[in-house]
Protein backbone atom coordinates (compact mmCIF):
# COMPACT_ATOMS: atom_id res chain seq x y z
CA UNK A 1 25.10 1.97 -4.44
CA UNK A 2 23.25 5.24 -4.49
CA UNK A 3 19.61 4.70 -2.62
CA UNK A 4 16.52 6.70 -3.75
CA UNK A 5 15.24 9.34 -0.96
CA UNK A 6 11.61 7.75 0.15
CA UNK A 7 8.77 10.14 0.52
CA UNK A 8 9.36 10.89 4.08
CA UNK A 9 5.34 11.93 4.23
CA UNK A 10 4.62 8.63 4.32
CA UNK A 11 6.47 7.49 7.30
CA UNK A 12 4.38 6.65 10.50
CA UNK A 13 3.50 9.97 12.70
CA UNK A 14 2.20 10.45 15.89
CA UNK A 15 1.52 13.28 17.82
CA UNK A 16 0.79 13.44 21.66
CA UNK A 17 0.51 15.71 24.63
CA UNK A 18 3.57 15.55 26.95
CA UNK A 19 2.68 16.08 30.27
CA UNK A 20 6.49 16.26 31.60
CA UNK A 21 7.08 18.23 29.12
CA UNK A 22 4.20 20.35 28.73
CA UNK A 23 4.01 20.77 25.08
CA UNK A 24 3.06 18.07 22.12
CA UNK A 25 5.65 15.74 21.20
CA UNK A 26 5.60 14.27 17.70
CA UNK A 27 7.73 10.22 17.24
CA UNK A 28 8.21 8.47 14.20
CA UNK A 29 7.78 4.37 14.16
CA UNK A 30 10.39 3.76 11.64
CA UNK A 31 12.40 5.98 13.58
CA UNK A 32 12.06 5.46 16.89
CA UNK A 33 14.87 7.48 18.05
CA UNK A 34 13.57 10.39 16.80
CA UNK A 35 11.54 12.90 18.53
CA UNK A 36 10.36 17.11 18.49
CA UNK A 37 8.87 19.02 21.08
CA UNK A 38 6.64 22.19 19.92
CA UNK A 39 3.90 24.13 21.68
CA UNK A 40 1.20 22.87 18.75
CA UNK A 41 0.72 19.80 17.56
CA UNK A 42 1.26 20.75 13.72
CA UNK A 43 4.51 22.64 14.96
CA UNK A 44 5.60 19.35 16.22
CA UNK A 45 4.36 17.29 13.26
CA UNK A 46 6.47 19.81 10.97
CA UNK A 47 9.40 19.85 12.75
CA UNK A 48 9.25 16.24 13.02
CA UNK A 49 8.97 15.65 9.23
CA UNK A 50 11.53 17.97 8.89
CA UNK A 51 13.96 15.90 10.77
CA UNK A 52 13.14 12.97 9.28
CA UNK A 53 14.12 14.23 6.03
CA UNK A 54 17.31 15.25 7.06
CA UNK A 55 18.15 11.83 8.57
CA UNK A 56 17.50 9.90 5.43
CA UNK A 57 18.97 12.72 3.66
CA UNK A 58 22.35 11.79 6.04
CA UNK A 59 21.70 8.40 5.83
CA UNK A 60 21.50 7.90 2.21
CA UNK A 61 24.53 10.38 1.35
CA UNK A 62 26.69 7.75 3.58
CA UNK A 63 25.21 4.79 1.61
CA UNK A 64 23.12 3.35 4.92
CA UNK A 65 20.10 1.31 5.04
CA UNK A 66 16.95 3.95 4.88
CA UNK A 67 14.08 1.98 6.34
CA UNK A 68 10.91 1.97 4.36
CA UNK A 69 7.94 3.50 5.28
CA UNK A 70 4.97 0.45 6.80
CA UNK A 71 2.82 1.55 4.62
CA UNK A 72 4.87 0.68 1.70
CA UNK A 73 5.83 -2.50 3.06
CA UNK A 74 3.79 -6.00 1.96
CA UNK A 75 2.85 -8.08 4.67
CA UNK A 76 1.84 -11.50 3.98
CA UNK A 77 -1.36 -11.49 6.63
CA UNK A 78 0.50 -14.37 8.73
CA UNK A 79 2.69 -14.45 11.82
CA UNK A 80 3.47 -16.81 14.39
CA UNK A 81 2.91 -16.38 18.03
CA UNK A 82 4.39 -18.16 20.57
CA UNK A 83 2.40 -18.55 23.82
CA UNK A 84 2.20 -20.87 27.19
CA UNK A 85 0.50 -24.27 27.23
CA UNK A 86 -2.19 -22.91 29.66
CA UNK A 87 -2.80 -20.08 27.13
CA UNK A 88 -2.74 -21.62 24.54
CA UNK A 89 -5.67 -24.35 26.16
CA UNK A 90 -7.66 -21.56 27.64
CA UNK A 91 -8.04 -20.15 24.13
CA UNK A 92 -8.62 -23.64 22.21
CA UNK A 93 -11.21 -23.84 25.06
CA UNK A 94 -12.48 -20.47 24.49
CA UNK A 95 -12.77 -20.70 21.02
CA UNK A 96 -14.13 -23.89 20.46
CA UNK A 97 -17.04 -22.44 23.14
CA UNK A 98 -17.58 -20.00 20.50
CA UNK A 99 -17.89 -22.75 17.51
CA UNK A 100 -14.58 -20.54 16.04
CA UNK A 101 -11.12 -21.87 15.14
CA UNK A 102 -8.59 -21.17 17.03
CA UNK A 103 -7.11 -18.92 14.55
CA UNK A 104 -10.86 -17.21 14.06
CA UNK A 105 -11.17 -16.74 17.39
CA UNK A 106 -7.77 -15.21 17.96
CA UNK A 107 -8.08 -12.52 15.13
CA UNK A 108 -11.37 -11.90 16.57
CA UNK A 109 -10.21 -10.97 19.83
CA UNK A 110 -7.08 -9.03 18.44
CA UNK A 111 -9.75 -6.86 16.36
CA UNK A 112 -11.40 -6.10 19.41
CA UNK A 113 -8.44 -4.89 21.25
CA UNK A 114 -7.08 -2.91 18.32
């Protein structure tokens, strides 16, 4: 089953400033393995995207599972969350303080911290 090669510029990028390394390093969230070090921050974005290529390029010419970028993914807007009975009353307490559901008061406070 031959896979199609997904536009690798629209995989997840982030660039940051190593301090223990002393020069910008540049990950990938749908591959997390993956990493370049460069002295600039688009030298480590390129080289970065660069790699990237060439592991789905390796990964799809021995038939394995390519991950998709997140932006192309759907997401349904729901997820469930599993917390501690004293959680889970402080916020029922909290959020009926606040005249909010639960679930309006959560996605409230998980805007805020975004």
């Amino acid at each position: 089953m031959t896979q199609q090669h997904p536009d690798v510029s629209r995989y997840t990028y982030r660039v940051t400033w190593s301090v223990e390394d002393g020069e910008y390093v540049a990950t990938c969230a749908e591959f997390p393995s993956l990493s370049w070090l460069a002295g600039s921050q688009a030298e480590a974005l390129q080289g970065l995207v660069a790699l990237v290529a060439d592991t789905v390029a390796d990964l799809t010419a021995a038939d394995e599972v390519v991950p998709e970028p997140l932006s192309q993914r759907t997401y349904s807007g729901k997820f469930n969350l599993r917390v501690g009975e004293s959680l889970h009353r402080r916020l029922a307490i909290q959020a009926a303080e606040e005249h909010l559901s639960l679930n309006q008061y959560v996605v409230r406070r998980l805007s805020e911290a975004s």
